[in-house]
PDB file of N, CA and C in Angstrom:
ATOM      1  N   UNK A   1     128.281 114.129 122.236  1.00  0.00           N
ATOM      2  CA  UNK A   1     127.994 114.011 123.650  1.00  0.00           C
ATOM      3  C   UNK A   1     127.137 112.764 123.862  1.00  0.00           C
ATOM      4  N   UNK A   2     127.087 111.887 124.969  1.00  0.00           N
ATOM      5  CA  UNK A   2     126.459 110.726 125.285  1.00  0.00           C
ATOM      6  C   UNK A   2     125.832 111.415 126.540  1.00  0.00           C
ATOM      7  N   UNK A   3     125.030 110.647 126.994  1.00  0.00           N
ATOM      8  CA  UNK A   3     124.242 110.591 128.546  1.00  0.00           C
ATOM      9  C   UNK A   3     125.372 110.323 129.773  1.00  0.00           C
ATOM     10  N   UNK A   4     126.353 109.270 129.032  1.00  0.00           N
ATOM     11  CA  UNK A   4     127.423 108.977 130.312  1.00  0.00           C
ATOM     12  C   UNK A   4     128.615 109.859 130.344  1.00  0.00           C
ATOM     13  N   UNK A   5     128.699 110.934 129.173  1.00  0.00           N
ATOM     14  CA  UNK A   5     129.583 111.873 129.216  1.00  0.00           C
ATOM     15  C   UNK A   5     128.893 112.769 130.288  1.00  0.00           C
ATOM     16  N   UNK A   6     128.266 113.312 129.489  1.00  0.00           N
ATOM     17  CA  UNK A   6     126.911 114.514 130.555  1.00  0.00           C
ATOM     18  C   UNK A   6     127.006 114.321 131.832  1.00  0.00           C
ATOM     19  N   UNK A   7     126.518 113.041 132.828  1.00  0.00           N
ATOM     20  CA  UNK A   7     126.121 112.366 133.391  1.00  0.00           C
ATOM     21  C   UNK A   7     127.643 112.663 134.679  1.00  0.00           C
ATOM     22  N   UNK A   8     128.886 112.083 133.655  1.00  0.00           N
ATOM     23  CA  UNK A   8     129.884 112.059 134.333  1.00  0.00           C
ATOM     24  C   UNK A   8     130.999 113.746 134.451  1.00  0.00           C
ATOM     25  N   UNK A   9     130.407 114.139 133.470  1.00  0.00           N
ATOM     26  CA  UNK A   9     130.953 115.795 133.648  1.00  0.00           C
ATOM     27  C   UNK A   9     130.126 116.648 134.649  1.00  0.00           C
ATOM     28  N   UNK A  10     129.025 116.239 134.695  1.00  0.00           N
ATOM     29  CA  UNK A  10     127.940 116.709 135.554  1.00  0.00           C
ATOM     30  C   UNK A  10     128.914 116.993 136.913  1.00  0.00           C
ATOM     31  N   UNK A  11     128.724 115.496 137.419  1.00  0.00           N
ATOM     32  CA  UNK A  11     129.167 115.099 138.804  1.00  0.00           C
ATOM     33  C   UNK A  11     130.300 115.544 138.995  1.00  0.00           C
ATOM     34  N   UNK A  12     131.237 115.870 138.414  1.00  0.00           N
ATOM     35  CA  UNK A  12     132.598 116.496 138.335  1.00  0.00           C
ATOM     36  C   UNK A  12     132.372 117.495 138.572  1.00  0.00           C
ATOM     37  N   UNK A  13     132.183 118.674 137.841  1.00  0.00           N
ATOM     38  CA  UNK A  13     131.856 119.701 138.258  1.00  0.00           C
ATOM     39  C   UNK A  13     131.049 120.412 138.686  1.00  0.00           C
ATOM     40  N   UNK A  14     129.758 119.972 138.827  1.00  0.00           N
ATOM     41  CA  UNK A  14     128.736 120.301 139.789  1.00  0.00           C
ATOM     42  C   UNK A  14     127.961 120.996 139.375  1.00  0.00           C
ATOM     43  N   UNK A  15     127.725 121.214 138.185  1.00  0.00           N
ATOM     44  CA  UNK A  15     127.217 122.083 137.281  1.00  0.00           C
ATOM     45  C   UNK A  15     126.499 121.412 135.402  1.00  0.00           C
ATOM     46  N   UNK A  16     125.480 121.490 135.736  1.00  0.00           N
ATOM     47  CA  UNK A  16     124.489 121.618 134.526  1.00  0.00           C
ATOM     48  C   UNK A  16     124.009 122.900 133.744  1.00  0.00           C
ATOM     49  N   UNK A  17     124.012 122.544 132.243  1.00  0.00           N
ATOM     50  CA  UNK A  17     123.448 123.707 131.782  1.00  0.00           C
ATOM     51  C   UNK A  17     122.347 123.921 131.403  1.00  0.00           C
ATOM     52  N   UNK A  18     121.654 124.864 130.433  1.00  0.00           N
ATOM     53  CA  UNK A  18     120.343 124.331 130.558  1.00  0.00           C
ATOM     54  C   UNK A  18     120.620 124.126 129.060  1.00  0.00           C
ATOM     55  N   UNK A  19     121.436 124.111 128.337  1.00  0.00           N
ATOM     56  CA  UNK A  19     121.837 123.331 126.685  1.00  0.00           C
ATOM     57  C   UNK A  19     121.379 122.009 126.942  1.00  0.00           C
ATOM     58  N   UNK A  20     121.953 121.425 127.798  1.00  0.00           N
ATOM     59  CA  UNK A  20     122.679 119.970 128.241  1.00  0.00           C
ATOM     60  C   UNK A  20     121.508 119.410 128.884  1.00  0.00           C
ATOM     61  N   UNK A  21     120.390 120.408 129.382  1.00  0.00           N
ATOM     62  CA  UNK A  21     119.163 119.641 129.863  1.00  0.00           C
ATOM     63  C   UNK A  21     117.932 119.222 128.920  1.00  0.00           C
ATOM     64  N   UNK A  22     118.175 120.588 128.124  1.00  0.00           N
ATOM     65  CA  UNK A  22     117.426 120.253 126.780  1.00  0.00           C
ATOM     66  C   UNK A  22     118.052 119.466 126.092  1.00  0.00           C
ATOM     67  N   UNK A  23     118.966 118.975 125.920  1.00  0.00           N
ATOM     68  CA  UNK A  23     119.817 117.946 125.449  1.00  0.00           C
ATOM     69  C   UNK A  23     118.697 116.059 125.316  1.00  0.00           C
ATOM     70  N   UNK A  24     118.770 116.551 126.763  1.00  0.00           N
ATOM     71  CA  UNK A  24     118.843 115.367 127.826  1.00  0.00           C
ATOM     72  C   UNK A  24     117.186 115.223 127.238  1.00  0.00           C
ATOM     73  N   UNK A  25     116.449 116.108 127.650  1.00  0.00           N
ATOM     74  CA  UNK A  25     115.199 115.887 127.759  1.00  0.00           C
ATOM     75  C   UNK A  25     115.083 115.417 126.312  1.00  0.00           C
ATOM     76  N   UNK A  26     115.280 115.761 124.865  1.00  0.00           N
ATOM     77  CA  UNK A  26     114.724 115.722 123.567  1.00  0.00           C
ATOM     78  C   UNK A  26     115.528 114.383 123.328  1.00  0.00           C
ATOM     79  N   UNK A  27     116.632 113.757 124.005  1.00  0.00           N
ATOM     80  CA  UNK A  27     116.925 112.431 123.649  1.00  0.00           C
ATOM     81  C   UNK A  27     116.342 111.236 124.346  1.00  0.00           C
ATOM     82  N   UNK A  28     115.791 111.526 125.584  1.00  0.00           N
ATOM     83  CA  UNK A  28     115.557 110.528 126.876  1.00  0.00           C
ATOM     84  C   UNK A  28     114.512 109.143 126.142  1.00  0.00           C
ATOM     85  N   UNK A  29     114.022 108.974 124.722  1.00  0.00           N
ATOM     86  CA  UNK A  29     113.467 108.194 124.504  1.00  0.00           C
ATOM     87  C   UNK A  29     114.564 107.520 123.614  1.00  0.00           C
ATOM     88  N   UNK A  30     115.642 107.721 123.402  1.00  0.00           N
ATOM     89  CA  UNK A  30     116.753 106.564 123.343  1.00  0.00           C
ATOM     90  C   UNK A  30     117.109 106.447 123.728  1.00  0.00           C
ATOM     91  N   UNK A  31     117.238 106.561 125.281  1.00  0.00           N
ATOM     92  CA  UNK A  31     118.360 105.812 126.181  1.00  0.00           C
ATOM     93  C   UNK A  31     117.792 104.272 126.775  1.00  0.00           C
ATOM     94  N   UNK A  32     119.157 103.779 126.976  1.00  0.00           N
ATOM     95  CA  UNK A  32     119.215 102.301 127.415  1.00  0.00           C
ATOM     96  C   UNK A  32     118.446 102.773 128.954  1.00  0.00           C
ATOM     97  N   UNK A  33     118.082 101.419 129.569  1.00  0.00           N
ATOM     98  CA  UNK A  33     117.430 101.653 131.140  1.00  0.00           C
ATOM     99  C   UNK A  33     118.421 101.912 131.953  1.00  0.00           C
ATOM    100  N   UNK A  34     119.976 101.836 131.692  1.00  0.00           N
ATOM    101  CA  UNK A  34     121.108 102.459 132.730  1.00  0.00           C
ATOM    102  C   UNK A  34     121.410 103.821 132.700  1.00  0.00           C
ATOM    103  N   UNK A  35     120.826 104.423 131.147  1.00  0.00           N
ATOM    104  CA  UNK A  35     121.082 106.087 130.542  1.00  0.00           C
ATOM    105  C   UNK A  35     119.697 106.334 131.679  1.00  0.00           C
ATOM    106  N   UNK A  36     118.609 105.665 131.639  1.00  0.00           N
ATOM    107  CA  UNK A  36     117.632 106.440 131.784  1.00  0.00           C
ATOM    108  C   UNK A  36     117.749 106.463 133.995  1.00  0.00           C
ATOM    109  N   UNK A  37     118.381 105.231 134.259  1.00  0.00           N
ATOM    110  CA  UNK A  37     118.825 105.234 135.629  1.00  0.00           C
ATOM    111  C   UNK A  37     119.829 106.859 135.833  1.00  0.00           C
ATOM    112  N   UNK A  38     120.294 106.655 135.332  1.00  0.00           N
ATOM    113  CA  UNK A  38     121.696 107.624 135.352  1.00  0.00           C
ATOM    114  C   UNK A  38     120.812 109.029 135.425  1.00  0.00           C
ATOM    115  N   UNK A  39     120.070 109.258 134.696  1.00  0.00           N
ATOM    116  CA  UNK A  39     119.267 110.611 134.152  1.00  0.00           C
ATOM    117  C   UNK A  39     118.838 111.141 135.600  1.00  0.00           C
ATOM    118  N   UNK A  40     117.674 109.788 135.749  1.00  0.00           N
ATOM    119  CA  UNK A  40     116.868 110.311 137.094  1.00  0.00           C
ATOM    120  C   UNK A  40     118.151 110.501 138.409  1.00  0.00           C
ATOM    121  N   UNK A  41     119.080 109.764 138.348  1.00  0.00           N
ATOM    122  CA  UNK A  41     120.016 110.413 139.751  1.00  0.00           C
ATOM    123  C   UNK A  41     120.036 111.800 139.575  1.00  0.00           C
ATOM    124  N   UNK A  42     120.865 112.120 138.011  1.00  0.00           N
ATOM    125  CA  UNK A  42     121.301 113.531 137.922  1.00  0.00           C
ATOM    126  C   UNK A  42     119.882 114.220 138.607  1.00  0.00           C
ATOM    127  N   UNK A  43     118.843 113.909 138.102  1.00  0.00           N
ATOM    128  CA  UNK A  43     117.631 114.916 138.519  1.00  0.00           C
ATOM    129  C   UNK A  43     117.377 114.805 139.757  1.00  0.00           C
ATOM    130  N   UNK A  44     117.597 113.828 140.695  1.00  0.00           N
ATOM    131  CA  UNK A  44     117.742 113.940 142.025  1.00  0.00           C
ATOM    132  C   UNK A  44     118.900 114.657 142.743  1.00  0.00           C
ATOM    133  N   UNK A  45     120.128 114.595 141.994  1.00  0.00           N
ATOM    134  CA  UNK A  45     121.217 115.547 142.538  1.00  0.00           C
ATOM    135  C   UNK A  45     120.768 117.237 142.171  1.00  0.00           C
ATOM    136  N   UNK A  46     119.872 117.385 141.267  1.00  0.00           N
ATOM    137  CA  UNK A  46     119.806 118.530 140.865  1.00  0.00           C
ATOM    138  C   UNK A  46     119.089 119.123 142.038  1.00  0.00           C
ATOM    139  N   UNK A  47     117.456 118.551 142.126  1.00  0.00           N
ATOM    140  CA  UNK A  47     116.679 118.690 143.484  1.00  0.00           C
ATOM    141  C   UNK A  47     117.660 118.849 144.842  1.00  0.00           C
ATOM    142  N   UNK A  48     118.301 117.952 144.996  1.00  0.00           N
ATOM    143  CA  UNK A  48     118.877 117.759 145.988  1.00  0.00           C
ATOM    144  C   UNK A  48     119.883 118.970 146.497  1.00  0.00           C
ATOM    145  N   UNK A  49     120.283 119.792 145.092  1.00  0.00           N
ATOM    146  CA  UNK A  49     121.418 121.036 145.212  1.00  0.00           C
ATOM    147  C   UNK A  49     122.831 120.511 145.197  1.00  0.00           C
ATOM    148  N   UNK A  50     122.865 119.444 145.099  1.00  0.00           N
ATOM    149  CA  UNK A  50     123.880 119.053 144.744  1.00  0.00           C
ATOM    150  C   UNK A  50     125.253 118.989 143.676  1.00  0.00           C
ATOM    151  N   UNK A  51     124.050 119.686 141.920  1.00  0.00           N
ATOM    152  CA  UNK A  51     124.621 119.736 140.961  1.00  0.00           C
ATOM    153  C   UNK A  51     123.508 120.868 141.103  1.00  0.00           C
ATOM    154  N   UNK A  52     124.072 122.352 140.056  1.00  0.00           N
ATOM    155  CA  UNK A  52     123.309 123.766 140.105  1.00  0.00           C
ATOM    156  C   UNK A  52     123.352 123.383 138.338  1.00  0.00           C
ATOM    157  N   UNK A  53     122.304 124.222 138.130  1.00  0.00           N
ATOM    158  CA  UNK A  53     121.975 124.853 136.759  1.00  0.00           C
ATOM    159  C   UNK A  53     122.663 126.287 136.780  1.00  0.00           C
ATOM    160  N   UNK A  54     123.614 126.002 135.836  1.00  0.00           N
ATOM    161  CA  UNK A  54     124.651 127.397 135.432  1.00  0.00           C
ATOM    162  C   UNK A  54     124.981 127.135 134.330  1.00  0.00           C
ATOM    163  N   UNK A  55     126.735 127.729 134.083  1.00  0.00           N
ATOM    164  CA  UNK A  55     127.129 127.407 132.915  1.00  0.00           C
ATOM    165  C   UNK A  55     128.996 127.487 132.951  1.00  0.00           C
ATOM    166  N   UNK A  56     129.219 127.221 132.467  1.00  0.00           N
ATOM    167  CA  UNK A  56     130.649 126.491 132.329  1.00  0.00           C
ATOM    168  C   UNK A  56     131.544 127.742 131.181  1.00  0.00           C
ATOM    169  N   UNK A  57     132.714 128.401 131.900  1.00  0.00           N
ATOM    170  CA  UNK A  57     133.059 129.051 131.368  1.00  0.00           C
ATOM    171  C   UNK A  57     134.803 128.535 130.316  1.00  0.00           C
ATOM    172  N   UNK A  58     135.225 128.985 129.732  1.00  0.00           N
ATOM    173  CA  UNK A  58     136.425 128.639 128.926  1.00  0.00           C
ATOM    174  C   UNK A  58     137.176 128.682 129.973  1.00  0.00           C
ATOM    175  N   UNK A  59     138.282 127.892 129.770  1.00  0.00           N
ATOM    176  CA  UNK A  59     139.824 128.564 130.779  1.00  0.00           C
ATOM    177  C   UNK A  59     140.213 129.447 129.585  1.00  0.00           C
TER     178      UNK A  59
END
């Protein structure tokens, strides 16, 4: 998984997990300044209600 996978599956489906946040959080000191741009949107879409904390089921 990358930040721009995450980032871009996020926005797709509208949905974060909280795997994928702890993810996020325990890597955020290697990301480039566009990973770390990218991060803070998601966390503004999150605030915003835009993207929910859930979880993603199988088809």
């Amino acid at each position: 998984m990358t930040a721009g996978e995450l980032f871009i599956g996020s926005l797709h489906s509208g949905v974060i997990t909280q795997t994928e946040i702890d993810w996020l959080l325990g890597q955020q000191g290697r990301f480039s300044r566009a990973e770390l741009a990218a991060m803070l949107r998601l966390g503004r879409l999150l605030d915003q209600g835009q993207i929910q904390l859930g979880c993603r089921l199988s088809p």
